[in-house]
C-alpha atoms as a PDB file:
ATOM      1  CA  UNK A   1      20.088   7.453  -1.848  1.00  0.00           C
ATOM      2  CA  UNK A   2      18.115   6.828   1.577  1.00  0.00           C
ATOM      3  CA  UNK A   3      14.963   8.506  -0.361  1.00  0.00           C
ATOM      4  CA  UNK A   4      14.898   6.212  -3.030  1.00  0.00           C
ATOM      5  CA  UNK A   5      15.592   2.944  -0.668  1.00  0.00           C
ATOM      6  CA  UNK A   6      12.508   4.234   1.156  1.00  0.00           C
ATOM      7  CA  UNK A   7      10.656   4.091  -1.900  1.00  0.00           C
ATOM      8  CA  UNK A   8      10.940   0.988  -2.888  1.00  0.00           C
ATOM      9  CA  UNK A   9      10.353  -0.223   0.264  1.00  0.00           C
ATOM     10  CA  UNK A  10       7.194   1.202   0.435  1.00  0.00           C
ATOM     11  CA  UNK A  11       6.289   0.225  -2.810  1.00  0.00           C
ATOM     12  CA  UNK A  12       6.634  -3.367  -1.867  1.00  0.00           C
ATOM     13  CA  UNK A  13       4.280  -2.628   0.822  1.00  0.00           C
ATOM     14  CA  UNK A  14       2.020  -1.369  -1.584  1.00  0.00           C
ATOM     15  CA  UNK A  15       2.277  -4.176  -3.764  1.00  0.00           C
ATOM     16  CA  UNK A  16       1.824  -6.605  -1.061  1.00  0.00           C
ATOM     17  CA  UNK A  17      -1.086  -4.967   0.275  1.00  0.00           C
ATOM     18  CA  UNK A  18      -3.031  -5.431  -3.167  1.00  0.00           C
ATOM     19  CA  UNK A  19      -2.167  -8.807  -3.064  1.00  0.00           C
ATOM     20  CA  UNK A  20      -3.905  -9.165   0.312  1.00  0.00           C
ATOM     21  CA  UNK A  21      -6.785  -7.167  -0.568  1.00  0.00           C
ATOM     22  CA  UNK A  22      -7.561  -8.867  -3.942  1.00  0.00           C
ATOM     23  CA  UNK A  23      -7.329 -12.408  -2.089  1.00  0.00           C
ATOM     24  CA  UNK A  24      -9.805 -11.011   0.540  1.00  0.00           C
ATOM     25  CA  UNK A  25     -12.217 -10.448  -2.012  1.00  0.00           C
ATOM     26  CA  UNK A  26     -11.751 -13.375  -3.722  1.00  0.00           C
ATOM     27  CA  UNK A  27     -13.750 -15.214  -1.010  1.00  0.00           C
ATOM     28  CA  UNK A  28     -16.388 -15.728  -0.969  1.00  0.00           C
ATOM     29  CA  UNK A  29     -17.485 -14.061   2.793  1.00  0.00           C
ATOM     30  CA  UNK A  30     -14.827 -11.497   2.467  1.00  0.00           C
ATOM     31  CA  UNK A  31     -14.239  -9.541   5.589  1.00  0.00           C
ATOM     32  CA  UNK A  32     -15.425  -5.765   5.082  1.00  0.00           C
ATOM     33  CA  UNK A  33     -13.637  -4.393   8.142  1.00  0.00           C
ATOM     34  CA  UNK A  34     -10.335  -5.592   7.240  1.00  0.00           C
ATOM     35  CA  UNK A  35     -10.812  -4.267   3.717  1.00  0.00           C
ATOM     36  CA  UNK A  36     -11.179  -1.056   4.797  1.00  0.00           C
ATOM     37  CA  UNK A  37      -7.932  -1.077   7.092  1.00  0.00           C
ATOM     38  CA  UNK A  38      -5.798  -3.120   4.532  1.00  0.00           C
ATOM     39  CA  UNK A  39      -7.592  -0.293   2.185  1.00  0.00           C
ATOM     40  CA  UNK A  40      -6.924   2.816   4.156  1.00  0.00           C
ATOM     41  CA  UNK A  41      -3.181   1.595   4.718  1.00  0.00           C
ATOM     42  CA  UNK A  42      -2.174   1.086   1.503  1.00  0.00           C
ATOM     43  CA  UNK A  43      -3.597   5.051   0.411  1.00  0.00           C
ATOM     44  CA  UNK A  44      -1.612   6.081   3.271  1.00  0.00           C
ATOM     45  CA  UNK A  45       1.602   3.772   1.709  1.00  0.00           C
ATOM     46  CA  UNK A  46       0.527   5.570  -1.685  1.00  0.00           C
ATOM     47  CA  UNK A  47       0.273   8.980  -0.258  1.00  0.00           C
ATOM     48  CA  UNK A  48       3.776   8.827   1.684  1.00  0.00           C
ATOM     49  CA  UNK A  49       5.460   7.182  -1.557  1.00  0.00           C
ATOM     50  CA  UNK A  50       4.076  10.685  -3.450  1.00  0.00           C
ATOM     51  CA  UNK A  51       5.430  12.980  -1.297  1.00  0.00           C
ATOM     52  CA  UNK A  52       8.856  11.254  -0.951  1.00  0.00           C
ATOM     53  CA  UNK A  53       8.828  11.665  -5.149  1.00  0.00           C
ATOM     54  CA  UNK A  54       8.097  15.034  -4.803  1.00  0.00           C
ATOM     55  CA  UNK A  55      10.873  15.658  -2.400  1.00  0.00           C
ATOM     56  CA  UNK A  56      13.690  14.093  -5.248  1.00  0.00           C
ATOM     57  CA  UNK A  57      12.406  16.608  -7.345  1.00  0.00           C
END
């Protein structure tokens, strides 16, 4: 299903994202404005995965 496909595809995203943002503040000058984008995109990955789930149900 084209829903599902979507979801997973975000969801790699997502996980990729938190990879990003945990090695960003592993060092030790970690950039605070690219936190907060890499941050604010991966709610809005989070948010868009939700209301895709609520759509298969």
């Amino acid at each position: 299903m084209a829903i599902e496909s979507r979801i997973r595809e975000l969801g790699s995203r997502h996980e990729n994202l938190d990879r990003t943002i945990q090695e960003e503040t592993r060092r030790p000058v970690s950039d605070t404005t690219l936190l907060r984008e890499l941050k604010r995109q991966k709610l809005r990955l989070k948010e868009e995965i939700e209301g895709l789930r609520a759509r298969l149900h």
